[in-house]
Protein backbone atom coordinates (compact mmCIF):
# COMPACT_ATOMS: atom_id res chain seq x y z
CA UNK A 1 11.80 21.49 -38.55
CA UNK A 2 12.77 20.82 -34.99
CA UNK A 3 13.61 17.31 -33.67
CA UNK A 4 14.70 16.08 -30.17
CA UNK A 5 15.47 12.69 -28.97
CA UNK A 6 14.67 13.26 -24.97
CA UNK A 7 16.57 10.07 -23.32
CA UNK A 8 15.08 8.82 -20.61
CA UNK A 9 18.71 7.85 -18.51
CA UNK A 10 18.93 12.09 -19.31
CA UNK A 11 16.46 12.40 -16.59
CA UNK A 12 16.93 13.63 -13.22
CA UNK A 13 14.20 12.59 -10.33
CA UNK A 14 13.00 16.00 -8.27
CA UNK A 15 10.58 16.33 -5.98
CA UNK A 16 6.92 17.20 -7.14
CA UNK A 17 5.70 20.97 -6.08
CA UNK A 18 3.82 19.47 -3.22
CA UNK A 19 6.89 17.25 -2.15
CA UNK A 20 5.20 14.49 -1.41
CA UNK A 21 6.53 12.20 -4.29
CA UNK A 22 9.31 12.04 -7.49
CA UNK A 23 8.60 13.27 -10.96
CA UNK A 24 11.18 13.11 -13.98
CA UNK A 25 9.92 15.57 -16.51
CA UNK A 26 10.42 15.10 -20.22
CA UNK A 27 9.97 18.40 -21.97
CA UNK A 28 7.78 21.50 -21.38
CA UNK A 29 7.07 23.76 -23.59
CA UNK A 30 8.54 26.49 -23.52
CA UNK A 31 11.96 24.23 -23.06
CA UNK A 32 13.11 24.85 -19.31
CA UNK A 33 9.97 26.59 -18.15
CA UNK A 34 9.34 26.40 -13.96
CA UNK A 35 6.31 24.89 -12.63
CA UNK A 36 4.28 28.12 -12.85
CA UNK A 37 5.59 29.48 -16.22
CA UNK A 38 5.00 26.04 -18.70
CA UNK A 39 2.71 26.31 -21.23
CA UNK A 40 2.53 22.42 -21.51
CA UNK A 41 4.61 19.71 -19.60
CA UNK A 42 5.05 16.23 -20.13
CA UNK A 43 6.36 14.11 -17.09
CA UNK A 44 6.89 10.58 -15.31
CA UNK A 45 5.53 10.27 -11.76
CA UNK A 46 6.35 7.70 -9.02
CA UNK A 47 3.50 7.20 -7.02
CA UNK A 48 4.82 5.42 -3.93
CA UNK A 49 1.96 6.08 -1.17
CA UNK A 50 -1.58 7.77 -0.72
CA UNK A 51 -1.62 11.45 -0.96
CA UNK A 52 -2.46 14.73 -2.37
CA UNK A 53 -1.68 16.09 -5.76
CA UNK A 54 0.16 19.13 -6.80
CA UNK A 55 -2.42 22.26 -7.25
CA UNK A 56 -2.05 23.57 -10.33
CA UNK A 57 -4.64 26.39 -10.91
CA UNK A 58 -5.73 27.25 -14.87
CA UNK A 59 -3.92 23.62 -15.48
CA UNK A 60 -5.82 20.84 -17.24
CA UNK A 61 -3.93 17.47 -16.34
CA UNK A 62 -4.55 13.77 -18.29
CA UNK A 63 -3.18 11.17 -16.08
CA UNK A 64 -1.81 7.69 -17.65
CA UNK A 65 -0.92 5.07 -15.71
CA UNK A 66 1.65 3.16 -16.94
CA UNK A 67 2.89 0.99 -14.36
CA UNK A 68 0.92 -0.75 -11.49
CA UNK A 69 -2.24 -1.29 -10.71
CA UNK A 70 -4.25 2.14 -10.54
CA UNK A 71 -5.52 4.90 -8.60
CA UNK A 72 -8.71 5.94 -6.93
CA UNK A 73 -8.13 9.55 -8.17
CA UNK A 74 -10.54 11.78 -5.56
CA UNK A 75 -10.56 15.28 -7.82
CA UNK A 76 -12.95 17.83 -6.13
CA UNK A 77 -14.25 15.26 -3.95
CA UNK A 78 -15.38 13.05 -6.96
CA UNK A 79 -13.85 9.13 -6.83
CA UNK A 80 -12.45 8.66 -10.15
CA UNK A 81 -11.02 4.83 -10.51
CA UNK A 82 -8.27 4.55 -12.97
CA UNK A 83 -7.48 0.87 -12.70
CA UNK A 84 -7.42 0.78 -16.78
CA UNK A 85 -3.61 0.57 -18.06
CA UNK A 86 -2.59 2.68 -20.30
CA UNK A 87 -5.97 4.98 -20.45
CA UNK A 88 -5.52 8.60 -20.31
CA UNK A 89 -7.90 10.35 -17.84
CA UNK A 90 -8.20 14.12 -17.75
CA UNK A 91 -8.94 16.09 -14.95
CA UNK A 92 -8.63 19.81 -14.11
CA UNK A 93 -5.49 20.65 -11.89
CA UNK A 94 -7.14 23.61 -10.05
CA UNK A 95 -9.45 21.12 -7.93
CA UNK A 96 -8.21 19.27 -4.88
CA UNK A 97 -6.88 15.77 -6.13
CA UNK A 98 -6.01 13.23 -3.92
CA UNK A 99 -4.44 9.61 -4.86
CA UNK A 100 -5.09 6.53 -3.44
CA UNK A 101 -3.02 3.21 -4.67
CA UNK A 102 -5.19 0.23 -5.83
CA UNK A 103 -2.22 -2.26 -4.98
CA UNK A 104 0.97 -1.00 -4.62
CA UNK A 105 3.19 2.01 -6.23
CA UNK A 106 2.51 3.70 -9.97
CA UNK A 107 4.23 5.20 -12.46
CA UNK A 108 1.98 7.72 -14.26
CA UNK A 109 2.58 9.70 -16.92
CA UNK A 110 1.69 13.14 -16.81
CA UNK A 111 -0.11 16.05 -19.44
CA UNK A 112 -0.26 19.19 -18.38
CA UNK A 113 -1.63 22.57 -20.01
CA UNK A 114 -2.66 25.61 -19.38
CA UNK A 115 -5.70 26.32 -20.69
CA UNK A 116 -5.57 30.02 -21.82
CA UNK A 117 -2.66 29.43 -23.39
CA UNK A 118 -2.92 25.43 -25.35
CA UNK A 119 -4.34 22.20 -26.04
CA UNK A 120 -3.71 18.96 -25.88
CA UNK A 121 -4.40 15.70 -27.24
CA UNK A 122 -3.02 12.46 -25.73
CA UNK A 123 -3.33 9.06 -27.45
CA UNK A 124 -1.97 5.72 -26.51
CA UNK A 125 -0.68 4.08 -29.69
CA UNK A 126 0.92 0.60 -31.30
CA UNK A 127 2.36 -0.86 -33.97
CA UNK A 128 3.27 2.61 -37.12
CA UNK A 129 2.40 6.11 -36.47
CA UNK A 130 3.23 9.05 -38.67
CA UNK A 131 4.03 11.64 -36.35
CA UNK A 132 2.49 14.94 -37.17
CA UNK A 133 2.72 18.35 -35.38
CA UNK A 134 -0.13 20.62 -36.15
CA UNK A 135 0.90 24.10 -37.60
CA UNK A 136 2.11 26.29 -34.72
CA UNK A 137 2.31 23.07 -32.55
CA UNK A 138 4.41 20.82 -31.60
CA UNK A 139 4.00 16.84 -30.86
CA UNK A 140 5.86 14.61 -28.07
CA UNK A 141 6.16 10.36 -28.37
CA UNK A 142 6.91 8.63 -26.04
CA UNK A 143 7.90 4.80 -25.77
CA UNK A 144 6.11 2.73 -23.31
CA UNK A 145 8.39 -0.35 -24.41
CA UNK A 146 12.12 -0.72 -25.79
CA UNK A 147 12.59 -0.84 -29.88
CA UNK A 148 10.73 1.82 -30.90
CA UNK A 149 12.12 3.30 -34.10
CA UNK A 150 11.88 6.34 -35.88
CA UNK A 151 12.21 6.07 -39.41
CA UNK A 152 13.04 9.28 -41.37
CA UNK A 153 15.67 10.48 -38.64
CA UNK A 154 18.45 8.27 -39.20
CA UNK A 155 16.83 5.16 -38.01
CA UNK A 156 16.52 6.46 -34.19
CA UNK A 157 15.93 3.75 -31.56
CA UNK A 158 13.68 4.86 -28.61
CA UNK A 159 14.23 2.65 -25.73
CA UNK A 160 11.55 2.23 -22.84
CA UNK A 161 10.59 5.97 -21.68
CA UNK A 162 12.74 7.79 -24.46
CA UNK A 163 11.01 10.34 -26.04
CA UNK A 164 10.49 12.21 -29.25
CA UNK A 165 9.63 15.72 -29.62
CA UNK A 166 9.28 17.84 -33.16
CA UNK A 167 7.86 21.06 -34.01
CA UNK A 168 7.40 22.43 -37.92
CA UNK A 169 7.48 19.28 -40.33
CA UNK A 170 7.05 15.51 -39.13
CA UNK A 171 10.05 13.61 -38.32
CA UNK A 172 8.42 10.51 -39.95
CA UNK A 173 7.31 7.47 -38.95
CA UNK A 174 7.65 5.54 -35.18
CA UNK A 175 7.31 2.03 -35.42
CA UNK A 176 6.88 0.25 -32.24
CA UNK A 177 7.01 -3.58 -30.81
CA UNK A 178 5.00 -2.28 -27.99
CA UNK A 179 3.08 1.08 -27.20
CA UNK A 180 3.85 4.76 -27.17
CA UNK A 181 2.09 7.67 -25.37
CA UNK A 182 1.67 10.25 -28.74
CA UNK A 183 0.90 13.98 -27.18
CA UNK A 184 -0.19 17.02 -30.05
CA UNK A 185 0.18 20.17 -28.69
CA UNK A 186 -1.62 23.44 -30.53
CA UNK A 187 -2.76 26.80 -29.44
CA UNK A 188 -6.30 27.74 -28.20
């Protein structure tokens, strides 16, 4: 079994591939893997003005907002209006995507896979989850709020953007005051 506790003050801010914004990525799979070598990426946008989005051929992309008010998301030419909180919304990354604030900057939180390669399944989640990666796979929580534990690993506290990541058996249980962004990862 493989554990990590991904702290969000561990984060550096770096420009998205586009430049026109800052993203703090969480983990990737494979660990370290550049823009155009990931197999899956999980990552915290601020979305400070109107704009266009990263192209990221072969890339599916689910798009939670988790601060602020929304997005008019314009993918392919197609208005998309993600004013819900906390609702994932796919959307392939090969199209052009622009953004367009609602009222005022966002934080989203990013999915990405390629997919040729993976899968992915994003879920927002409260109160006990039993965190289980799928054979092969791996799965990534992460804390929307501060007190998040994780029972079976020494009592872990997540704080507010800390994250979780296993592979092999499940690291047990997350209990949460508040919400958690749960990603599975598996193979095509």
């Amino acid at each position: 079994m493989t554990v990590r506790i991904l702290r969000a003050a561990d984060r550096a801010p770096v420009p998205w591939k586009n430049g026109g914004g800052i993203v703090r990525e969480i983990a990737t799979g494979p660990e370290d893997a550049g823009t155009d070598a990931f197999d899956w990426r999980v990552s915290l946008a601020d979305v400070t003005a109107d704009g266009p989005f990263s192209a990221f051929p072969g890339v599916e992309r689910v798009l939670t907002v988790v601060e602020g008010a929304g997005m008019d998301l314009v993918v392919g030419g197609e208005h998309h209006i993600v004013d819900e909180p906390l609702w994932p919304h796919g959307f392939p990354g090969d199209l052009p995507t622009e953004g367009f604030l609602l009222g005022g900057p966002v934080v989203n939180l990013n999915v990405m896979y390629r997919r040729a390669r993976t899968r992915a399944e994003t879920a927002v989640v409260c109160g006990t989850v039993r965190l289980l990666p799928p054979e092969g796979g791996a799965v990534l929580a992460v804390s929307l709020d501060d007190g998040a534990e994780l029972e079976g690993a020494d009592g872990v506290r997540l704080d507010r953007y800390d994250a979780v990541l296993a592979a092999g058996e499940s690291p047990g249980v997350l209990r949460m005051m508040g919400q958690a962004v749960v990603v599975t990862f598996s193979g095509v």
